[in-house]
Protein backbone atom coordinates (compact mmCIF):
# COMPACT_ATOMS: atom_id res chain seq x y z
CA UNK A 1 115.62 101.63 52.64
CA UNK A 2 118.56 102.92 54.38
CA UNK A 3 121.57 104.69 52.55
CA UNK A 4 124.02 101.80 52.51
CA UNK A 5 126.76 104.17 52.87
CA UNK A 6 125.41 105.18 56.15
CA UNK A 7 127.40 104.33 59.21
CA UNK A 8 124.70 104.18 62.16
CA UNK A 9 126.73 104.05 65.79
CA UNK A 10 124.18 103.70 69.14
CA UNK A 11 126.81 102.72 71.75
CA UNK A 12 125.27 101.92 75.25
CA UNK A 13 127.22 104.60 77.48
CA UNK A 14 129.41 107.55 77.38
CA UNK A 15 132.41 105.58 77.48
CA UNK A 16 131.58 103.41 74.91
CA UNK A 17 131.07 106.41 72.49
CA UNK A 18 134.88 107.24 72.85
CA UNK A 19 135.85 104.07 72.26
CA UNK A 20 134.18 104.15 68.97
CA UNK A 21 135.70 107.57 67.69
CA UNK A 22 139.18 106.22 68.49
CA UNK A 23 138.26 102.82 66.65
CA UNK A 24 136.34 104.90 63.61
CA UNK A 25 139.58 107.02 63.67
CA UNK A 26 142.14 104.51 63.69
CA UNK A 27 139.93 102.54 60.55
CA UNK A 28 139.35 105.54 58.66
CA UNK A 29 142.95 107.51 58.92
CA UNK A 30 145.06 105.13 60.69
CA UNK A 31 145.64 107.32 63.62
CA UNK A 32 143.42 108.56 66.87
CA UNK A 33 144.12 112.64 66.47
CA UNK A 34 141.76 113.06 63.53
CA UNK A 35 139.08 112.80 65.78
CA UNK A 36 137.75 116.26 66.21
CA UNK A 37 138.01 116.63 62.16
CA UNK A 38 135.88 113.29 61.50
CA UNK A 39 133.48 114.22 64.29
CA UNK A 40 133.47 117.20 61.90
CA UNK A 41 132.99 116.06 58.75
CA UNK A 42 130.23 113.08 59.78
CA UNK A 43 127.39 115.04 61.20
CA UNK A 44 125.11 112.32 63.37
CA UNK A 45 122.61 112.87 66.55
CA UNK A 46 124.48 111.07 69.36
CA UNK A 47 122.00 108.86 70.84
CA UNK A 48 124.29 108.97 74.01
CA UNK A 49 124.20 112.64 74.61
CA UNK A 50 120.78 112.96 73.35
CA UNK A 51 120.26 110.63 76.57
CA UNK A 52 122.47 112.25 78.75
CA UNK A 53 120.84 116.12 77.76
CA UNK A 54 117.39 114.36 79.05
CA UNK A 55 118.35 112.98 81.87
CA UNK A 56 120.31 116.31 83.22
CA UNK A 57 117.05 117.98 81.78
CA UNK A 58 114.59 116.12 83.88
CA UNK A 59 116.49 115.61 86.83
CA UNK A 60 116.75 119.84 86.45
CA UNK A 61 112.73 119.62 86.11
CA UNK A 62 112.18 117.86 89.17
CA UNK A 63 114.67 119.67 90.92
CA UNK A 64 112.44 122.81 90.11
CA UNK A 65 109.33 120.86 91.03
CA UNK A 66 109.86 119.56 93.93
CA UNK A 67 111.39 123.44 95.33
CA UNK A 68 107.81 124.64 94.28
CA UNK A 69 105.93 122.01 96.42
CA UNK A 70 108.32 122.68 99.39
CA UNK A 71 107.43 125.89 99.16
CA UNK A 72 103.94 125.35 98.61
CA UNK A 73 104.07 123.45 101.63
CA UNK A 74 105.78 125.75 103.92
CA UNK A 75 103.14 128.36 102.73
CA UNK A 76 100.12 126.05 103.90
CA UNK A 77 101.57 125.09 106.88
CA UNK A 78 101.78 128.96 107.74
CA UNK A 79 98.52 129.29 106.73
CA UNK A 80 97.35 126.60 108.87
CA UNK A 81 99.39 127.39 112.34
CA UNK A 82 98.05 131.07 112.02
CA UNK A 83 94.56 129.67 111.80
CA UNK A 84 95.33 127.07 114.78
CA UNK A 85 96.91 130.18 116.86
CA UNK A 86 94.21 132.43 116.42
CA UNK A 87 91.81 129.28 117.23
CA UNK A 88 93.81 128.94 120.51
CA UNK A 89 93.96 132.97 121.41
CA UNK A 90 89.72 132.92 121.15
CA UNK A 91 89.28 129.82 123.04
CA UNK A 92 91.41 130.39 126.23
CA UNK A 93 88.19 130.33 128.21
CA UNK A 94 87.40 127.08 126.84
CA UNK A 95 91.24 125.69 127.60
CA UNK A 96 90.82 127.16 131.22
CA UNK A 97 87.65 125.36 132.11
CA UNK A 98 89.28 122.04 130.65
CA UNK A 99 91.98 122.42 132.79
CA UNK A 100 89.64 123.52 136.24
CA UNK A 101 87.97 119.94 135.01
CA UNK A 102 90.86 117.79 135.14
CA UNK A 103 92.09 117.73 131.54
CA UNK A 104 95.83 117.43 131.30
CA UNK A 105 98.14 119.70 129.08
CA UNK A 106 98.39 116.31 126.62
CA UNK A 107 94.72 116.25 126.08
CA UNK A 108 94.40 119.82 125.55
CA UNK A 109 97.18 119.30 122.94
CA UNK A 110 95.87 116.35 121.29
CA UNK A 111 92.53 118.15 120.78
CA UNK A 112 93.77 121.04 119.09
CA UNK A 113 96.15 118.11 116.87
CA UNK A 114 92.89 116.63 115.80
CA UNK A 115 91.21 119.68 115.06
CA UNK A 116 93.83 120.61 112.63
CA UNK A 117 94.04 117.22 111.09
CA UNK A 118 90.61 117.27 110.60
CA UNK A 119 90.64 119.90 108.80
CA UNK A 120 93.69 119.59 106.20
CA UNK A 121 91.49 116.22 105.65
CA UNK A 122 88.25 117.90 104.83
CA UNK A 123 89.69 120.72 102.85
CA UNK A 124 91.55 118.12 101.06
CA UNK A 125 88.22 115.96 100.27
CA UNK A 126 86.75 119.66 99.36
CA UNK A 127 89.59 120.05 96.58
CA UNK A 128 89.44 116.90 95.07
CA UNK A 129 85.91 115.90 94.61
């Protein structure tokens, strides 16, 4: 069983927990600039702030998380147009005797676009099995 002496506060919002010190204030001393001194006095976890620490904590977290996978990102994509470029420098040859055969610049293009695709998708598949 709870101390009956206890005063137990859990206002909704920041706002709300103002209100109350004023109104505890103005019960307790009769006036509103006693406030620092009961705040003081009454040691308490504030529910409010306790929310409002997490929620500029996690937004912080993703913040951090979601630079890393931008990075991570950029990285791969690197990763992947050096491996498409050197793909295109070796098979000029190949491009050329598309291109004597009638293949547009688009089809050239969107063969190289699948190749790539193809192979985020299987090295994706390869990670997660």
């Amino acid at each position: 069983m709870k101390d009956p002496d206890e005063i137990i506060f859990q206002p909704t919002s920041a706002n709300l927990n103002r209100k109350r010190w004023r109104r505890f204030a103005k019960l307790w001393r009769g006036d509103t600039t006693s406030i620092r001194r009961i705040e003081k006095a009454t040691p308490e976890w504030d529910t409010v702030e306790g929310a409002q620490m997490m929620t500029a904590f996690s937004m912080a977290w993703q913040a951090v998380l979601g630079l890393i996978g931008m990075v991570t990102l950029g990285v791969g994509g690197v990763g992947v147009m050096n491996i498409m470029l050197v793909s295109v420098t070796e098979r000029t040859r190949e491009i050329g005797l598309r291109k004597a055969l009638g293949a547009r610049r688009g089809h050239i293009l969107i063969q190289f676009l699948l190749e790539a695709l193809v192979l985020t998708f299987m090295a994706a598949l390869w990670v997660w099995r």
